[in-house]
Each structure stands twice: as C-alpha cells, then as structure tokens.
Protein backbone atom coordinates (compact mmCIF):
# COMPACT_ATOMS: atom_id res chain seq x y z
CA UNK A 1 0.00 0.00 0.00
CA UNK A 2 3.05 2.58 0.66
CA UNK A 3 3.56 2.44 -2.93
CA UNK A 4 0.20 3.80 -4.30
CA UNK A 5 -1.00 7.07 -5.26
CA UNK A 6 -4.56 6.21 -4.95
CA UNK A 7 -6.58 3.72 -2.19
CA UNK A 8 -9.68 2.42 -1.51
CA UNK A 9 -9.83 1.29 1.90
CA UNK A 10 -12.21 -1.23 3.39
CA UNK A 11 -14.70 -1.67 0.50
CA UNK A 12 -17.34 -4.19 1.37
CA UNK A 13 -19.40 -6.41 -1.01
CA UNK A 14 -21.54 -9.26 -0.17
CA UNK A 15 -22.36 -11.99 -3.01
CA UNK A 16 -25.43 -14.47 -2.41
CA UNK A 17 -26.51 -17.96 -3.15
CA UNK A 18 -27.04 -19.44 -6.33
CA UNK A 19 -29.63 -22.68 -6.85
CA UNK A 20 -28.47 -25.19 -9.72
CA UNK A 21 -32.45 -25.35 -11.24
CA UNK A 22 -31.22 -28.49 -13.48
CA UNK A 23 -34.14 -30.02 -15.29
CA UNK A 24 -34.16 -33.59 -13.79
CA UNK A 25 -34.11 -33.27 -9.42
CA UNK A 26 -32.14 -35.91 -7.39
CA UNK A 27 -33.39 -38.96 -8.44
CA UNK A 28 -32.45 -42.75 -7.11
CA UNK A 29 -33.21 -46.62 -7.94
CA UNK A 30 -31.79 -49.24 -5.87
CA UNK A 31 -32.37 -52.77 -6.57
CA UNK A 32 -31.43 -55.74 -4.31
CA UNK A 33 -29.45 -58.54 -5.95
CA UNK A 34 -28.34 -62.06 -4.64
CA UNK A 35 -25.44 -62.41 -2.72
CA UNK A 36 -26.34 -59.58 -0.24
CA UNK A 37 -25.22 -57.17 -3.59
CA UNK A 38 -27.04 -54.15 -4.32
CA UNK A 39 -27.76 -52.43 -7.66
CA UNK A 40 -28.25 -48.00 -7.38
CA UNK A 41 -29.34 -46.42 -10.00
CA UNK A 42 -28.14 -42.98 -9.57
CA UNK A 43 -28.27 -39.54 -11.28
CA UNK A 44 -25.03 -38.54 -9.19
CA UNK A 45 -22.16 -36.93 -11.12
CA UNK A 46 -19.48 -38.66 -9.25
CA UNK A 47 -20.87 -42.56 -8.54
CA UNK A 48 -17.32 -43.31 -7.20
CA UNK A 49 -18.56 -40.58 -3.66
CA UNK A 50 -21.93 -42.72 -3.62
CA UNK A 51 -20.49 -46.53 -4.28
CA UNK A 52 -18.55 -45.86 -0.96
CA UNK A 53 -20.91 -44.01 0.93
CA UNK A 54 -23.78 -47.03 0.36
CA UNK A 55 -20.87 -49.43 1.21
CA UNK A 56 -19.83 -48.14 4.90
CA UNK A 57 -24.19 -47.39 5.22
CA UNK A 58 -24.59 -50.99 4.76
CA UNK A 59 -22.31 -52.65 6.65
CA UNK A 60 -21.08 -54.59 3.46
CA UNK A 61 -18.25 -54.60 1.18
CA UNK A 62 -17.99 -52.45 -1.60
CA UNK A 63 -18.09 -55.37 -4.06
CA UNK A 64 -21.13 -55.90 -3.38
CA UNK A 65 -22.59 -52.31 -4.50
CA UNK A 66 -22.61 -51.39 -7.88
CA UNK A 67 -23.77 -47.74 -9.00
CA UNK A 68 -24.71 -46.76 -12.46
CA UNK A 69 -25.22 -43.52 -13.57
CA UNK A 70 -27.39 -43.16 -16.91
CA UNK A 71 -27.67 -39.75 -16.90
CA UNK A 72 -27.60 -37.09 -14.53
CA UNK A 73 -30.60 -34.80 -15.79
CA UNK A 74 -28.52 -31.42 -15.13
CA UNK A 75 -26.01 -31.24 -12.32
CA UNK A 76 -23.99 -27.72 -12.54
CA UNK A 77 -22.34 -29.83 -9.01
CA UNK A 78 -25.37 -30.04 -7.38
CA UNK A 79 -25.64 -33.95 -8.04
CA UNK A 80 -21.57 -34.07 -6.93
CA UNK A 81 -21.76 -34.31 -2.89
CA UNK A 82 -25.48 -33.21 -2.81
CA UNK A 83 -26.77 -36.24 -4.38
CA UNK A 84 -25.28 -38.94 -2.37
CA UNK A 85 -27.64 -38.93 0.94
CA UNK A 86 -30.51 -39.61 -1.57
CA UNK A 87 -28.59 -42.92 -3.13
CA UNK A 88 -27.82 -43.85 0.30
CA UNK A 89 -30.79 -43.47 1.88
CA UNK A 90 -32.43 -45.33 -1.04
CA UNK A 91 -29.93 -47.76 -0.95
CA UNK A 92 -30.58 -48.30 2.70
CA UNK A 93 -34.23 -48.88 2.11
CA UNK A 94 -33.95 -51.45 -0.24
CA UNK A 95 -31.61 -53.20 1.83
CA UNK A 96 -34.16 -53.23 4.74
CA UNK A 97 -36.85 -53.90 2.78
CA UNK A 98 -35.88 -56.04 0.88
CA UNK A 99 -37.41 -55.20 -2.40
CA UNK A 100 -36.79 -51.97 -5.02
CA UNK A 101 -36.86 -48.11 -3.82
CA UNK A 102 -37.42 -45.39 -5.81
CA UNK A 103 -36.50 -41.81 -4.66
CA UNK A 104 -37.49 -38.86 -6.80
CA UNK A 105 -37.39 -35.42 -5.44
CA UNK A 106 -39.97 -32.45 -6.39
CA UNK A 107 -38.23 -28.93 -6.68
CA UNK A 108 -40.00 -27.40 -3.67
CA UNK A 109 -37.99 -29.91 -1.63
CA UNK A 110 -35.10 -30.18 -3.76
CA UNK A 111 -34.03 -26.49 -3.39
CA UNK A 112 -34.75 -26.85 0.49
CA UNK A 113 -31.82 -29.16 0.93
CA UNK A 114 -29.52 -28.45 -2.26
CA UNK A 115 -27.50 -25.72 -0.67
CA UNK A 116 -26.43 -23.96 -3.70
CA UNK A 117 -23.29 -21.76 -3.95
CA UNK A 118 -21.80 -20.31 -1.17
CA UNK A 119 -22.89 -16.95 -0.14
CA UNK A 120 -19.99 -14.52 1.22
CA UNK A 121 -18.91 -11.52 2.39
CA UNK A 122 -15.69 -9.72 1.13
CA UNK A 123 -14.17 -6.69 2.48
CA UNK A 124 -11.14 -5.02 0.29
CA UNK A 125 -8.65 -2.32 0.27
CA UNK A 126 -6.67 -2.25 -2.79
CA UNK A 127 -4.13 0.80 -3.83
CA UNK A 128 -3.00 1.92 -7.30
CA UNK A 129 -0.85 3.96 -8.88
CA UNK A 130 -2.00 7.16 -11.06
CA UNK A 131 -1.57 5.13 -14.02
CA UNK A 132 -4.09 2.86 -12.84
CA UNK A 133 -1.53 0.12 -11.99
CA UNK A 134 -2.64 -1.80 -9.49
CA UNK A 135 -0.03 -2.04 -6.05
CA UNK A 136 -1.82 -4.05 -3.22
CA UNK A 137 -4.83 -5.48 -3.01
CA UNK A 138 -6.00 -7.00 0.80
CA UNK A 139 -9.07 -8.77 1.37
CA UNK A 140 -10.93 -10.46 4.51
CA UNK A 141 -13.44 -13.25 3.24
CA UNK A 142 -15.66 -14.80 5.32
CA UNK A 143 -17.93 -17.57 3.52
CA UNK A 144 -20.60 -19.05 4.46
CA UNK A 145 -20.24 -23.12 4.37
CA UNK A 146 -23.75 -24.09 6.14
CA UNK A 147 -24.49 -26.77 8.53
CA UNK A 148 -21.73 -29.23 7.26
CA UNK A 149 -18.47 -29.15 5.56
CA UNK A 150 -19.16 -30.65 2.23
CA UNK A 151 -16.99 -29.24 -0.65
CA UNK A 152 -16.32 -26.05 1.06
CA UNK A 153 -12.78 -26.82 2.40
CA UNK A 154 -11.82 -26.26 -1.43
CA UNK A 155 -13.31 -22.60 -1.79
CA UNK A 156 -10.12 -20.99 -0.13
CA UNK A 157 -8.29 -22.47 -2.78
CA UNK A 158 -10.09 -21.98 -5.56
CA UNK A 159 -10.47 -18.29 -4.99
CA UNK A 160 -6.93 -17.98 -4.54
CA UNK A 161 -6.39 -20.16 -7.42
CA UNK A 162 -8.25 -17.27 -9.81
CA UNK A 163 -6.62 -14.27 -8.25
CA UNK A 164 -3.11 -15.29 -8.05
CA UNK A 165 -3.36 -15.66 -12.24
CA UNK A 166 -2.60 -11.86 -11.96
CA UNK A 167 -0.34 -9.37 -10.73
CA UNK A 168 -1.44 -7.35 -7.67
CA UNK A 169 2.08 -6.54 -6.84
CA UNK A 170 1.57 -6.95 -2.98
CA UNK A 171 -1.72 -9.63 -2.17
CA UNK A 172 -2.59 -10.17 1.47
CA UNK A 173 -5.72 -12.64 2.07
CA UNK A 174 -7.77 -13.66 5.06
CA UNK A 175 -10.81 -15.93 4.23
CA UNK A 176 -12.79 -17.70 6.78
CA UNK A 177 -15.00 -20.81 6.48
CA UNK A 178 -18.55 -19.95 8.89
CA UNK A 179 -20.72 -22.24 10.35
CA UNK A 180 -23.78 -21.86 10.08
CA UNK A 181 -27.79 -22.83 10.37
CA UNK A 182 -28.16 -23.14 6.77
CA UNK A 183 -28.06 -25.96 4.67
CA UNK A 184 -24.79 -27.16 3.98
CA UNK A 185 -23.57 -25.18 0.56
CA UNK A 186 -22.07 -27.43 -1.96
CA UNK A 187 -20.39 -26.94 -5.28
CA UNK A 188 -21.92 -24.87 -7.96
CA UNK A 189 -20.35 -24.26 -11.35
CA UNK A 190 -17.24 -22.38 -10.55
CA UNK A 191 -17.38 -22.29 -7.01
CA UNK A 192 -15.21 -19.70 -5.49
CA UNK A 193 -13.56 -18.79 -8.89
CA UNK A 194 -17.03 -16.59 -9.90
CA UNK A 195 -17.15 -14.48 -6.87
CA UNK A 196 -13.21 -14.30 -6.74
CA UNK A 197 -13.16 -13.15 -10.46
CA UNK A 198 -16.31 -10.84 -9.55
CA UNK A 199 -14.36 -9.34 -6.50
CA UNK A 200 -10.82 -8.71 -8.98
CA UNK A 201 -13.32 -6.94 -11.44
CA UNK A 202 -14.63 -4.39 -8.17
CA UNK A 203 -10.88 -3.91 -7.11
CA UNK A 204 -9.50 -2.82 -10.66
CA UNK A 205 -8.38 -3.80 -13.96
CA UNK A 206 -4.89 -5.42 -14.12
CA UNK A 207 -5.30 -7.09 -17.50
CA UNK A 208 -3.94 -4.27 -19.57
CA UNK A 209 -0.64 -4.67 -17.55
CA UNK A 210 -0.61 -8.69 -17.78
CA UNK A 211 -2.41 -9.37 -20.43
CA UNK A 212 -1.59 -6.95 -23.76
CA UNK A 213 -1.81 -9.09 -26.65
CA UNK A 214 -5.37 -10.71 -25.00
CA UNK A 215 -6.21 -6.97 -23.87
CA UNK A 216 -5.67 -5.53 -27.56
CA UNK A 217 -7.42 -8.70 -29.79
CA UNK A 218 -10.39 -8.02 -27.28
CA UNK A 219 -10.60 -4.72 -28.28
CA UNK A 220 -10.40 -4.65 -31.31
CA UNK A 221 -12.49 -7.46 -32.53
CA UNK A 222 -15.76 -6.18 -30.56
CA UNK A 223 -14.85 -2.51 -31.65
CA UNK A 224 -14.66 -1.99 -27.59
CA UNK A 225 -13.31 1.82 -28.01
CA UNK A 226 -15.94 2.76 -30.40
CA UNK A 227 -18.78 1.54 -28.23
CA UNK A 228 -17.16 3.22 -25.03
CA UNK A 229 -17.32 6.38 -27.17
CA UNK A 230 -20.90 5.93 -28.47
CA UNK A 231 -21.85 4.98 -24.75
CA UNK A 232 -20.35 8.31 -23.37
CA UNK A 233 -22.72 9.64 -25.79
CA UNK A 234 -25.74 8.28 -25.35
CA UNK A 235 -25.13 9.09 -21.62
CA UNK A 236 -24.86 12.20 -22.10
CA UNK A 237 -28.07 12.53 -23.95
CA UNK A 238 -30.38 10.32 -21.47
CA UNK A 239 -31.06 11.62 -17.98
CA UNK A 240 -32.84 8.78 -16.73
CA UNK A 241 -31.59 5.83 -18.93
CA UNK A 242 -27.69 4.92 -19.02
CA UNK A 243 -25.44 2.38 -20.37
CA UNK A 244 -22.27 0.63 -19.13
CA UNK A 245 -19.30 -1.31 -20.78
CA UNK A 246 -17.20 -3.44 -19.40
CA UNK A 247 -14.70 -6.54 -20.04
CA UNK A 248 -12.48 -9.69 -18.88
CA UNK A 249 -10.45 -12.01 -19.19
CA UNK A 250 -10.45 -15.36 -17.64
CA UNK A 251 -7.27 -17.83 -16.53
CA UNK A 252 -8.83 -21.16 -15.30
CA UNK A 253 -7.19 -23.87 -13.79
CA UNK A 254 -8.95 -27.15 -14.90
CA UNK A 255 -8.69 -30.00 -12.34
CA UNK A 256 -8.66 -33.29 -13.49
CA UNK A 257 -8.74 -36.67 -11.83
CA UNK A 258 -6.58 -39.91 -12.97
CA UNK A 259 -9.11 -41.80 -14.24
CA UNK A 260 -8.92 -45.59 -16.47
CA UNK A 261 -10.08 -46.44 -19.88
CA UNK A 262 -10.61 -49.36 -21.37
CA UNK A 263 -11.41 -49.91 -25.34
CA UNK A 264 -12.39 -53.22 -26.88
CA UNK A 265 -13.39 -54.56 -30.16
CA UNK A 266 -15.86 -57.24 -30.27
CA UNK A 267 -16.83 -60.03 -32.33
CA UNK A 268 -18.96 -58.07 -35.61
CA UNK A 269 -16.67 -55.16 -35.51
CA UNK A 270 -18.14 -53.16 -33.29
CA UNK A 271 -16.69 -51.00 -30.64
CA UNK A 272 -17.16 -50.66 -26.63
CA UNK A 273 -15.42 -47.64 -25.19
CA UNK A 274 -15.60 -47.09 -21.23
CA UNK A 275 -14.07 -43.72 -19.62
CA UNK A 276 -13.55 -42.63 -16.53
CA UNK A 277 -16.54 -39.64 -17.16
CA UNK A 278 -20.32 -39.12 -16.31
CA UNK A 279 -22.39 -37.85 -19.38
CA UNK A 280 -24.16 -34.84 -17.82
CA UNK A 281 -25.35 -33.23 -21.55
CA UNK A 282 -21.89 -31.49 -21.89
CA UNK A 283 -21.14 -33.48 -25.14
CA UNK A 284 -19.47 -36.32 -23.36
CA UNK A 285 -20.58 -39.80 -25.30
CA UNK A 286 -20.48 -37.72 -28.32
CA UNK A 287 -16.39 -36.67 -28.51
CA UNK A 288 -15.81 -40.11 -26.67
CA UNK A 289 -16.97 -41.25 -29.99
CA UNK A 290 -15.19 -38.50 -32.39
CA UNK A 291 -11.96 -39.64 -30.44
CA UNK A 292 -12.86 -43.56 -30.76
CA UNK A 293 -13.28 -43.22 -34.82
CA UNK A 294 -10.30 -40.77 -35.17
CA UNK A 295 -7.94 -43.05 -33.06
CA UNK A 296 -9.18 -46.04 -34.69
CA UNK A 297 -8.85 -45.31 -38.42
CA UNK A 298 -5.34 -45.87 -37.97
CA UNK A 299 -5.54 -49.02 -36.29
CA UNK A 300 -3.59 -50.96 -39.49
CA UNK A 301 -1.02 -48.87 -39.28
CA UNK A 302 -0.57 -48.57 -35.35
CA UNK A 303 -1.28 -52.09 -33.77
CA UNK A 304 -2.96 -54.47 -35.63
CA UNK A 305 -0.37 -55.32 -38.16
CA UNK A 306 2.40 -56.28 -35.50
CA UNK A 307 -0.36 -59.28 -34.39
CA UNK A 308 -1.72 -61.18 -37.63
CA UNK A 309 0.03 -62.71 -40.07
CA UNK A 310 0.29 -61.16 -43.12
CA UNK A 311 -1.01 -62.74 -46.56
CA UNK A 312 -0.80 -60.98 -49.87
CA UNK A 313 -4.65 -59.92 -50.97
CA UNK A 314 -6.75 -57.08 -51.82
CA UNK A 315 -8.43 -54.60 -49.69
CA UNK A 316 -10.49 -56.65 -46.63
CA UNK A 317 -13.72 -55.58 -44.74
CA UNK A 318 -13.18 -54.15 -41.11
CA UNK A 319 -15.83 -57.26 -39.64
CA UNK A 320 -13.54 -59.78 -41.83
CA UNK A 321 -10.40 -58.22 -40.31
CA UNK A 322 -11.78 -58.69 -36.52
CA UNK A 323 -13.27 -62.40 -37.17
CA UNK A 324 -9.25 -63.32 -38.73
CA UNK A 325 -7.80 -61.49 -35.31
CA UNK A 326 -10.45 -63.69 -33.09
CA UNK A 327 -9.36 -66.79 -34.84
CA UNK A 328 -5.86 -65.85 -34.30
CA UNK A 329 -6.71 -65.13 -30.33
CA UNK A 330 -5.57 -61.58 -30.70
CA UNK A 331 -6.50 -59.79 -27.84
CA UNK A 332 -8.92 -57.15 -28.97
CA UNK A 333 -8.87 -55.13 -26.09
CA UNK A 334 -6.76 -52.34 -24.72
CA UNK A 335 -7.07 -50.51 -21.35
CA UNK A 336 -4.58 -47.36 -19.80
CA UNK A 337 -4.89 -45.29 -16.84
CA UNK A 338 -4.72 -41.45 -17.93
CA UNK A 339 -2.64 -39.27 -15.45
CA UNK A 340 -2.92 -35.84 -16.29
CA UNK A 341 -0.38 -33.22 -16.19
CA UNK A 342 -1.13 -29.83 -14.52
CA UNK A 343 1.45 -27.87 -16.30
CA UNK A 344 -0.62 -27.62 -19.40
CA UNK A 345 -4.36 -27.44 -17.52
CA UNK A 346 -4.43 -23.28 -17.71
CA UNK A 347 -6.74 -22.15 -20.05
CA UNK A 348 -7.35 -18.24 -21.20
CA UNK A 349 -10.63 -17.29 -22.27
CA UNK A 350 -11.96 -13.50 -22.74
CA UNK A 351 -15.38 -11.63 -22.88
CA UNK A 352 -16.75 -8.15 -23.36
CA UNK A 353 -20.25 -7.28 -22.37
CA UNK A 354 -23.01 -4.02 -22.96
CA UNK A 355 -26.03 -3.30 -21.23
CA UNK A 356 -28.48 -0.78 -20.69
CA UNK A 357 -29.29 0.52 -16.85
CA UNK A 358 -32.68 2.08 -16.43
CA UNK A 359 -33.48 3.73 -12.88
CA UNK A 360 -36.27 1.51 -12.81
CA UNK A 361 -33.77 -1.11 -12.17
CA UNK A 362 -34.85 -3.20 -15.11
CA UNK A 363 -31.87 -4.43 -17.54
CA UNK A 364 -31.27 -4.85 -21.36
CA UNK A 365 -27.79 -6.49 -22.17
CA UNK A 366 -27.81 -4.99 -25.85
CA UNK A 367 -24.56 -6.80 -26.93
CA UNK A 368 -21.88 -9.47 -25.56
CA UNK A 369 -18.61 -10.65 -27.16
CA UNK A 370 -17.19 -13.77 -26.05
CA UNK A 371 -13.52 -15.32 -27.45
CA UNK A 372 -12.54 -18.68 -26.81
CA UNK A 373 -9.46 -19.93 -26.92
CA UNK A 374 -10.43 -23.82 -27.09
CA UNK A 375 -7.31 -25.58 -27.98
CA UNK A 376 -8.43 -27.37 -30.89
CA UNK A 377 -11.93 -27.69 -30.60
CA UNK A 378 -13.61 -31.61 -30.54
CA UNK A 379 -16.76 -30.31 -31.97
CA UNK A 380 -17.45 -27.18 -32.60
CA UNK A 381 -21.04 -27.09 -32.35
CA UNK A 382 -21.23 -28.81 -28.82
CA UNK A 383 -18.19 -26.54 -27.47
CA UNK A 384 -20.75 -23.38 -28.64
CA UNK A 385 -23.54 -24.80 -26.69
CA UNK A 386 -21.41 -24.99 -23.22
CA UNK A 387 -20.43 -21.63 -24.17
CA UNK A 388 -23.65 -19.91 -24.39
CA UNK A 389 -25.07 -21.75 -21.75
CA UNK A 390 -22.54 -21.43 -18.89
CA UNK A 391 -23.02 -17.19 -19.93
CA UNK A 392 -26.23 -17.35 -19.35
CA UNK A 393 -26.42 -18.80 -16.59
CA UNK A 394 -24.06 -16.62 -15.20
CA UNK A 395 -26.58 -14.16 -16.16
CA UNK A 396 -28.30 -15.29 -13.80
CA UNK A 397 -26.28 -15.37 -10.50
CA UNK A 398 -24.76 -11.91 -10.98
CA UNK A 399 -27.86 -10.05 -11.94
CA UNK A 400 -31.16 -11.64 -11.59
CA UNK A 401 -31.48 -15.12 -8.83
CA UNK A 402 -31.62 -14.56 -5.26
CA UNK A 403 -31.27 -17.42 -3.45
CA UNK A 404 -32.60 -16.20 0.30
CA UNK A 405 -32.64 -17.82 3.50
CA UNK A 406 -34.16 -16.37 6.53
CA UNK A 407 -32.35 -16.30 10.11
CA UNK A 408 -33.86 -19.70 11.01
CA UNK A 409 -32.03 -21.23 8.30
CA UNK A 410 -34.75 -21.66 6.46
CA UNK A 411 -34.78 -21.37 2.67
CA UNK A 412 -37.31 -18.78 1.40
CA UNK A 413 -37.22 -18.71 -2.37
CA UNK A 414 -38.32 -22.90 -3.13
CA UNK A 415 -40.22 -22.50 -6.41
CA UNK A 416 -40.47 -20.22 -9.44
CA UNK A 417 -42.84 -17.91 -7.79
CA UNK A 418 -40.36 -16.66 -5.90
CA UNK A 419 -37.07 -18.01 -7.54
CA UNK A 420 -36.47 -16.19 -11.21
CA UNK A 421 -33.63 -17.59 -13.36
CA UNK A 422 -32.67 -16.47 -17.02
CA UNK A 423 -35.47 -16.35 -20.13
CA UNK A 424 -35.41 -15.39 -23.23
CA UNK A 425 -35.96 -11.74 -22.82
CA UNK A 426 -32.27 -12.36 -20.70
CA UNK A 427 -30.31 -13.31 -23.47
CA UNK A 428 -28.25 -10.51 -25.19
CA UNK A 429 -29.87 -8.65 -28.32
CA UNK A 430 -26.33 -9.37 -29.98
CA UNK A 431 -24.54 -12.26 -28.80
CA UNK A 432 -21.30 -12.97 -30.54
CA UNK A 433 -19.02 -15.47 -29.83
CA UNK A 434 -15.45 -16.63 -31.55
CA UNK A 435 -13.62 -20.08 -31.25
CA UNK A 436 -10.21 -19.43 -31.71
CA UNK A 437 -8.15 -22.56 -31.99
CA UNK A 438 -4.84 -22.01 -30.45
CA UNK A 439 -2.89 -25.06 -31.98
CA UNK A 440 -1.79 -28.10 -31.08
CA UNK A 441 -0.88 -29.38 -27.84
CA UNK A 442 0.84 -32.73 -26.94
CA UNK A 443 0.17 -33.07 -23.53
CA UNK A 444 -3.94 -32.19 -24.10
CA UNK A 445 -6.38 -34.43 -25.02
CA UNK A 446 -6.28 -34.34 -29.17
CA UNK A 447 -5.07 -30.19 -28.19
CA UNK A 448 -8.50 -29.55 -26.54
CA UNK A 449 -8.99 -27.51 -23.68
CA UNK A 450 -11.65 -27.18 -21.28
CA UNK A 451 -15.48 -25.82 -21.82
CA UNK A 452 -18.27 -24.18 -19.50
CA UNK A 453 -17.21 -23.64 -16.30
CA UNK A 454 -14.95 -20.54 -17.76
CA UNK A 455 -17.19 -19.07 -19.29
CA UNK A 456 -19.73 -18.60 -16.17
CA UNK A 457 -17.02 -16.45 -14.89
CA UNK A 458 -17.19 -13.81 -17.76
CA UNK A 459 -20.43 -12.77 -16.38
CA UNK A 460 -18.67 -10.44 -13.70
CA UNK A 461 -17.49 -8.44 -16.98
C-alpha cells in the first residue's frame, strides 16, 4: 500500500446464493441382488462418492454395491456431494426392505436441501498507482459453508487459485470458512472462482498490464473503443436511462482426476469404449466417440499389423479383419490409466459485455462478445452450446437469482414464484461469440482444452 497514489480502503461487497435449477431433481433406484449385492441407480455426477458411501451405510463390502449412472438430468455440481444422501438413503431402504426403492425429489424440496453456492462476504482495500496500476490489493473473506463441511474446504483455494493468475504486486488474504444454520452449501459451477473473479473486477483492472496481446485482440475485434465512445454519448443525452461497458479475461485452472479407460473390439466389428466420465449433456458420449473413430482409423497402421500374419490380398472388410484377429486369439482389447499433467491445464478465455441501466432497475444487455481460446476444438457445435449456456447462466447469478434464506435457516425462495432464473428476454440482443483454436498441444487431449465452467465467470465483466 506505501507504494500507491490512490486507495480504496475497506470496501465491502456481499455476493449471495445461487440454486443449480437443473431439469431432472435428485433422483435414485436401488435394486437388491443375490449375494447380499445391491444395484443404485443414480443420477449422481461422481458414482465413485456414492459406491462408498452405500458401502460403509450398509455394513457390506464395496463389491457388493454397484452404481450406475445413466444420466444425470442437469447437475452444474449439485448432483456431486449433494446427491449422495438420496442414493444412500435409497440404498438403505432397499436393503431393509428387501425389495426396489425409488427416490425422486420435487423442486420445492429439492431447493430446500440443495444448498447452492456459497454466499460470502468480502471486504477489500486495494491501492494503485495514477496510471491505474494496481499495487496491493488485501481482502478479509468470510464464507458461508452451512451446517456441514461438504466441498467447502476447497473454496479458499479456488479463490486464490483465480486471483493469483494476476499481478497485484503486494496480495494479502484472510478468508474464513462460517458455520452456520443453513443448509450445507455445496459446489456450484465455478465455485469460489465466480465471486473471486467478480471481487478482482470491483478492485480494478490489471489485465492491460498482464495481459496486452489478449487486452488488444479483445478490443479490437468487438470494436470496444468505439462503443465506449458511443456509450459516453448516449449518456450524455439520457437523464434517466444509461449504459455501461465493461470486459475480462479469464485464466482457469482445470482439475482433473486420474481416471482408467478401457477400449475393446468385439466379435462383428463393433466398438465398446468405457471412460472414466459421467455424461451430464456437456457433449461427453459424443467426442468419446469423435476420439474412438479418429484413433481407430489408424488401427492398421498402429497395432494391428504387429499381431496377424500377413497374406498378400486385396483390400479386406473391417468385420472380416476382426473375425481373422479372433481366430488368431488376438486380444482385442486395450485398457490405460490417464494421469494428467497440470502444467498444461491453464486455459485463457476473454469476454466483453453491454447493457443498458434504467433507474427503474430493469436491464437490457444490448450486446456481448465472447472469445474462446479452445485448444483445438472436438466439436465445434457442442463446445458453442457450453459456451452460451454457462453465460447465461451466469446471467443469472450476478444479476437476476436470489437465493434467500431467513435467520432460522430456512430457505425462502423454493419454487419459481419466488425463484427467477434467465429467459429469453435475458439473453443478449447481440450475442457474438469466436472459437479461436490455439494449436496443437501434446500433452492435451487431441489439443482440446476445457469448456463451460470458464465461461460462467465472464459474467462479472
């Protein structure tokens, strides 16, 4: 702080809750099976948290449980921690009971329980130069975690994750996990890394100073000085209506688990790929697939020749091929374990955003830019999806859903009466977004990089 010409000393925000409104609620099957086994059908993003859970419930090995995930219905990371005391307590049931239980869960009570994001409050001083370069920034956190600990061990982290991507010159932190009556909060896209991005955009703009080339392409490609100028205008002209401009850009770190996968041919040529993944409408099944075919059509080439003895003939059907292999007991199976490395998980993405303010308090976003550097994107047309979605429903946290609990720690807003998320008169007039593939990328997946959960964050823009 001795070093700035300008401070702003003990600023204070507070940033609320956030509901995941998927389309499907918590849902579970379980099934008793012979043996003392039990069968859960589950729309949990992560069955690995529930196979264990229903195992040490139980009282029985965790052989004998088996959870399969279909499809999650919408999860955002609600269905992550959330969703495993309704596969255990079905699981439990059917155990008992000794026939099937079926769990389904209606909003009303689904958004008593969920949690949702964690609400916080944030107090900052941050000190800059005349330049507008940014010299210290000091903040004291203090998040609410509910009832029980769930996820929120890992919100420290993640905040601090998002703001060390940029240069404060001097950064001095406090954050505090609270206890409290509420429900216990859980993950929600982006947790911690949306209200620490939110809280960088309040304390100032570093990106021009660590960020040029990113800072200039922005500019320039969603004519970002000739709006600011046509806004000043229009300001000037309008008492009672106003417009703003604003923009970021995003560093996320994406964290990914070692997971196995196992690929195997069978006996009429077709293919069975398992992955270590949970389809939750991102596009999963369908680039597991893109990847399958594209790794595949070299197959000749790459394995298959080194096994089966070679004859002189013409060209030979891919079913023929795999029948020849079977009678030569090839194995027609391959499995790996994928350990990723962090060094190359850091992706940059980079938004721009209008809207119009009226007194009234109502809001118009007239225009928002979005480019994405996506590696080399898988497909194109499922990466854009992600993209608009995760802005819009960042939409919704920063400027229209309040998720409100009163001082009994009961949850106020359970329905759509009372709980509004994004519609269509939400979506910007102009919405433009760019792909930019980056290039390859050896230690990425095919050069791909991460989609979705960055792009909720270029809401604080």
């Amino acid at each position: 702080m001795a070093e700035a010409d300008h401070k702003i000393l003990s600023a204070e925000i507070k940033l609320g809750s956030q509901y995941y409104f998927y389309m499907e609620t918590q849902t579970a099957l379980a099934v008793p099976d012979e043996d003392n086994c039990i069968v859960v059908y589950s729309s949990i993003q992560c069955p690995e948290y529930a196979h264990g859970a229903i195992a040490r419930c139980l009282g029985i090995p965790e052989h004998n449980v088996r959870v399969i995930t279909r499809r999650v219905g919408g999860g955002f990371g609600g269905k992550a921690i959330r969703a495993m005391p309704v596969a255990t307590a079905c699981a439990l049931a059917a155990y008992k009971l000794h026939r099937p239980v079926r769990i389904y869960m209606n909003h009303k009570t689904d958004m008593i329980i969920a949690g949702g994001r964690h609400p916080m409050k944030v107090t900052y001083s941050v000190g800059f130069k005349s330049d507008g370069k940014i010299t210290a920034l000091l903040l004291d956190i203090l998040i609410n975690a509910g009832i029980a600990v769930d996820v929120s061990p890992v919100m420290p982290q993640h905040m601090l994750g998002a703001l060390k991507n940029y240069d404060w010159g001097a950064l001095s932190f406090d954050i505090k996990l609270c206890k409290t009556n509420h429900s216990s909060k859980s993950a929600m896209r982006a947790p911690g890394e949306a209200q620490a991005i939110f809280i960088l955009k309040l304390a100032g703009e570093p990106f021009e100073y660590t960020l040029p080339s990113i800072w200039d392409k922005l500019a320039t490609s969603s004519s970002f000085k000739e709006r600011t100028e046509k806004i000043k205008q229009f300001n000037m002209c309008n008492k009672w209506r106003k417009r703003g401009i604003s923009r970021v850009p995003i560093v996320h770190e994406v964290s990914l688990r070692p997971t196995p996968g196992k690929v195997s041919i069978l006996s009429d040529g077709s293919v069975a790929v398992e992955v270590g993944g949970i389809e939750l409408g991102q596009g999963l099944w369908t680039k597991v697939k893109q990847m399958a075919a594209f790794a595949l059509s070299s197959i000749q080439c790459d394995g298959m020749g080194d096994f089966l003895e070679k004859e002189q003939m013409g060209s030979v059907k891919w079913s023929t091929l795999i029948l020849q292999a079977q009678s030569q007991a090839v194995n027609l199976s391959a499995s790996s374990y994928y350990v990723p490395d962090f060094s190359s998980m850091r992706y940059l993405n980079y938004g721009a955003a209008v809207e119009v303010n009226l007194l009234t308090g109502e809001t118009t976003i007239l225009q928002s830019d979005i480019i994405y550097d996506c590696g080399q994107s898988l497909n194109p047309a499922v990466d854009l999806g992600q993209i608009e979605g995760a802005f819009v429903q960042g939409i919704g946290f920063f400027m229209l859903e309040e998720y409100t609990t009163n001082a009994d720690g009961l949850v106020v807003t359970k329905g759509t009466w009372t709980y509004k998320i994004p519609t269509v008169d939400t979506i910007p007039k102009q919405f433009n977004v760019e792909i930019m593939n980056s290039g390859q990328h050896k230690k990425r997946v095919l050069s791909s990089k991460g989609i979705s959960l960055q792009l909720f964050i270029e809401n604080a823009s």
